[in-house]
N, C-alpha and C. Protein backbone atom coordinates (compact mmCIF):
# COMPACT_ATOMS: atom_id res chain seq x y z
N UNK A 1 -18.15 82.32 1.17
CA UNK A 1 -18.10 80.93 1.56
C UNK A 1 -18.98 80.72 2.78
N UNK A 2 -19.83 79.74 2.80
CA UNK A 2 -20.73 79.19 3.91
C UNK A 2 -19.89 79.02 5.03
N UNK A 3 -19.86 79.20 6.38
CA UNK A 3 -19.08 78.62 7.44
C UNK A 3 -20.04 77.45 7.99
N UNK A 4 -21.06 77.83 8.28
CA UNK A 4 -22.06 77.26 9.15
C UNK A 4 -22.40 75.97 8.34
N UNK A 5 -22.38 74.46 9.17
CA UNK A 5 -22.90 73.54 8.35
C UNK A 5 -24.43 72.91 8.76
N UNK A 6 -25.37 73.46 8.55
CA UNK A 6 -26.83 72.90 8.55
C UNK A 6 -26.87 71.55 9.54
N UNK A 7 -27.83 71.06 10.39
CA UNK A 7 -28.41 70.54 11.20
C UNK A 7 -27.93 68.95 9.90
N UNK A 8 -28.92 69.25 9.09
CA UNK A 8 -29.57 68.06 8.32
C UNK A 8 -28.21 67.59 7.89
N UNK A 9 -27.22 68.66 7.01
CA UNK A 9 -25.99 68.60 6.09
C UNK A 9 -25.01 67.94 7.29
N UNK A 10 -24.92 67.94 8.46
CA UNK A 10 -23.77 67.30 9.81
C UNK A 10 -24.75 66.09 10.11
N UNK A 11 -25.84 65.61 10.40
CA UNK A 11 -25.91 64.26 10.55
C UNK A 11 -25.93 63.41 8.94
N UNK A 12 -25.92 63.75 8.10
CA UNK A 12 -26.12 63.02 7.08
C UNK A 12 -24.19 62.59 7.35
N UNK A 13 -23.18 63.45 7.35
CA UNK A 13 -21.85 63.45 6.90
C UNK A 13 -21.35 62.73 8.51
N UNK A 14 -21.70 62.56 9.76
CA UNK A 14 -21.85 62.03 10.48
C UNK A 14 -22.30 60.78 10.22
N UNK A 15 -23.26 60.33 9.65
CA UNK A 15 -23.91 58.82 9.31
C UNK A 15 -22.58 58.48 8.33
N UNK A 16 -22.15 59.47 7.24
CA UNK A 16 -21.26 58.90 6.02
C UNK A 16 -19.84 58.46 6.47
N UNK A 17 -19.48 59.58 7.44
CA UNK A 17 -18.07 59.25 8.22
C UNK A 17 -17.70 57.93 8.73
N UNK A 18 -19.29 57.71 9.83
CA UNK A 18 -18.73 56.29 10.32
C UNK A 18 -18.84 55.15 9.51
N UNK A 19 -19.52 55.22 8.26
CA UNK A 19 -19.24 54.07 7.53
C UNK A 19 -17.78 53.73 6.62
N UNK A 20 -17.47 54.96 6.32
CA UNK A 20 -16.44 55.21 5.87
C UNK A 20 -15.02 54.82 7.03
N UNK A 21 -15.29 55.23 8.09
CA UNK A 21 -14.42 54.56 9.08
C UNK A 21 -14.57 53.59 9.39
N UNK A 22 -15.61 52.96 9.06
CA UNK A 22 -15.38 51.17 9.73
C UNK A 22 -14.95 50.53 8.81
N UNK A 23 -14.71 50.94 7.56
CA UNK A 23 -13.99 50.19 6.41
C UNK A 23 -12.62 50.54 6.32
N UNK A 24 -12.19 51.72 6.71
CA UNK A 24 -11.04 52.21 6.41
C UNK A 24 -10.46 52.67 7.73
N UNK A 25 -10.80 52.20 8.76
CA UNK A 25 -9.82 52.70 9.71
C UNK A 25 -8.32 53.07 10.01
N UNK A 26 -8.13 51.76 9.70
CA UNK A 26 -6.58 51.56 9.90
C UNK A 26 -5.83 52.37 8.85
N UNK A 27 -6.37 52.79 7.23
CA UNK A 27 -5.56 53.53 6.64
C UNK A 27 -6.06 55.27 6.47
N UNK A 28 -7.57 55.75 7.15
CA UNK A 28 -8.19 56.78 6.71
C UNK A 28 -7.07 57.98 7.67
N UNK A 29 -6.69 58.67 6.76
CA UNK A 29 -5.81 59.91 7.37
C UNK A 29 -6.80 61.66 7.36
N UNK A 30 -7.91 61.27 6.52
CA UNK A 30 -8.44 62.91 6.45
C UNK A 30 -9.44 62.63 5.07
N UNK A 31 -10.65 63.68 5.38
CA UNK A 31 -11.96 63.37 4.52
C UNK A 31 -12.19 64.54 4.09
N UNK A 32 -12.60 64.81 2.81
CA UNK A 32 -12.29 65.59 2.42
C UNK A 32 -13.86 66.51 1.43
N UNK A 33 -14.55 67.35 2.18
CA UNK A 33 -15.36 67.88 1.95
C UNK A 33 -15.56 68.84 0.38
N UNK A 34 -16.33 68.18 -0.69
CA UNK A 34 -16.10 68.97 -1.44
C UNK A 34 -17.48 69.76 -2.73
N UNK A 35 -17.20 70.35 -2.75
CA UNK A 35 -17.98 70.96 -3.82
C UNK A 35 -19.65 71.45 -3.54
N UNK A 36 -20.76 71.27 -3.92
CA UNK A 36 -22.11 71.71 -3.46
C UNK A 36 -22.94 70.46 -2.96
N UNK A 37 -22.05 69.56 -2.93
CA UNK A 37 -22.48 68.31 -1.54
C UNK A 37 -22.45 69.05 -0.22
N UNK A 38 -21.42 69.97 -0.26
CA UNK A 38 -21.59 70.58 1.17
C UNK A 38 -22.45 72.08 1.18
N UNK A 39 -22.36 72.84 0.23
CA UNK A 39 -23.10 74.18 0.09
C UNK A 39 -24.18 73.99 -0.13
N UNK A 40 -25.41 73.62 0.51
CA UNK A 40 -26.51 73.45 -0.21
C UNK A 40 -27.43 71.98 -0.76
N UNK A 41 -26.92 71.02 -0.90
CA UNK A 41 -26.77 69.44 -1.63
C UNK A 41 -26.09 69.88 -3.13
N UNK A 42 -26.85 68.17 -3.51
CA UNK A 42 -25.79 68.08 -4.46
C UNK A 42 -26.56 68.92 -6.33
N UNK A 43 -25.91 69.25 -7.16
CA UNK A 43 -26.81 69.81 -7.87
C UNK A 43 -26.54 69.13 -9.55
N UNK A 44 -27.64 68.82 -10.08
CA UNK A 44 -27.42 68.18 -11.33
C UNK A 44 -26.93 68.69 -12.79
N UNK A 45 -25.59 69.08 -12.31
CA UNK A 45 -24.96 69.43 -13.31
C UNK A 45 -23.46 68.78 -13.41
């Protein structure tokens, strides 16, 4: 498993977070990182 999250891969999920929080503040409890969106991008399969 990757630990380390890439330069590029933390501001992109940084830009995604706060949009995601300005819509959902009041109910967002936890975000949930998944699959080879985070290992790498995303892959077309």
């Amino acid at each position: 498993m990757r630990v380390a999250v890439t330069i590029e891969i933390s501001n992109q999920l940084s830009e995604v977070l706060s949009v995601i929080e300005r819509h959902l503040e009041s109910t967002l409890l936890a975000v949930h990182l998944y699959g080879s969106a985070v290992d790498g991008g995303l892959k077309p399969y």
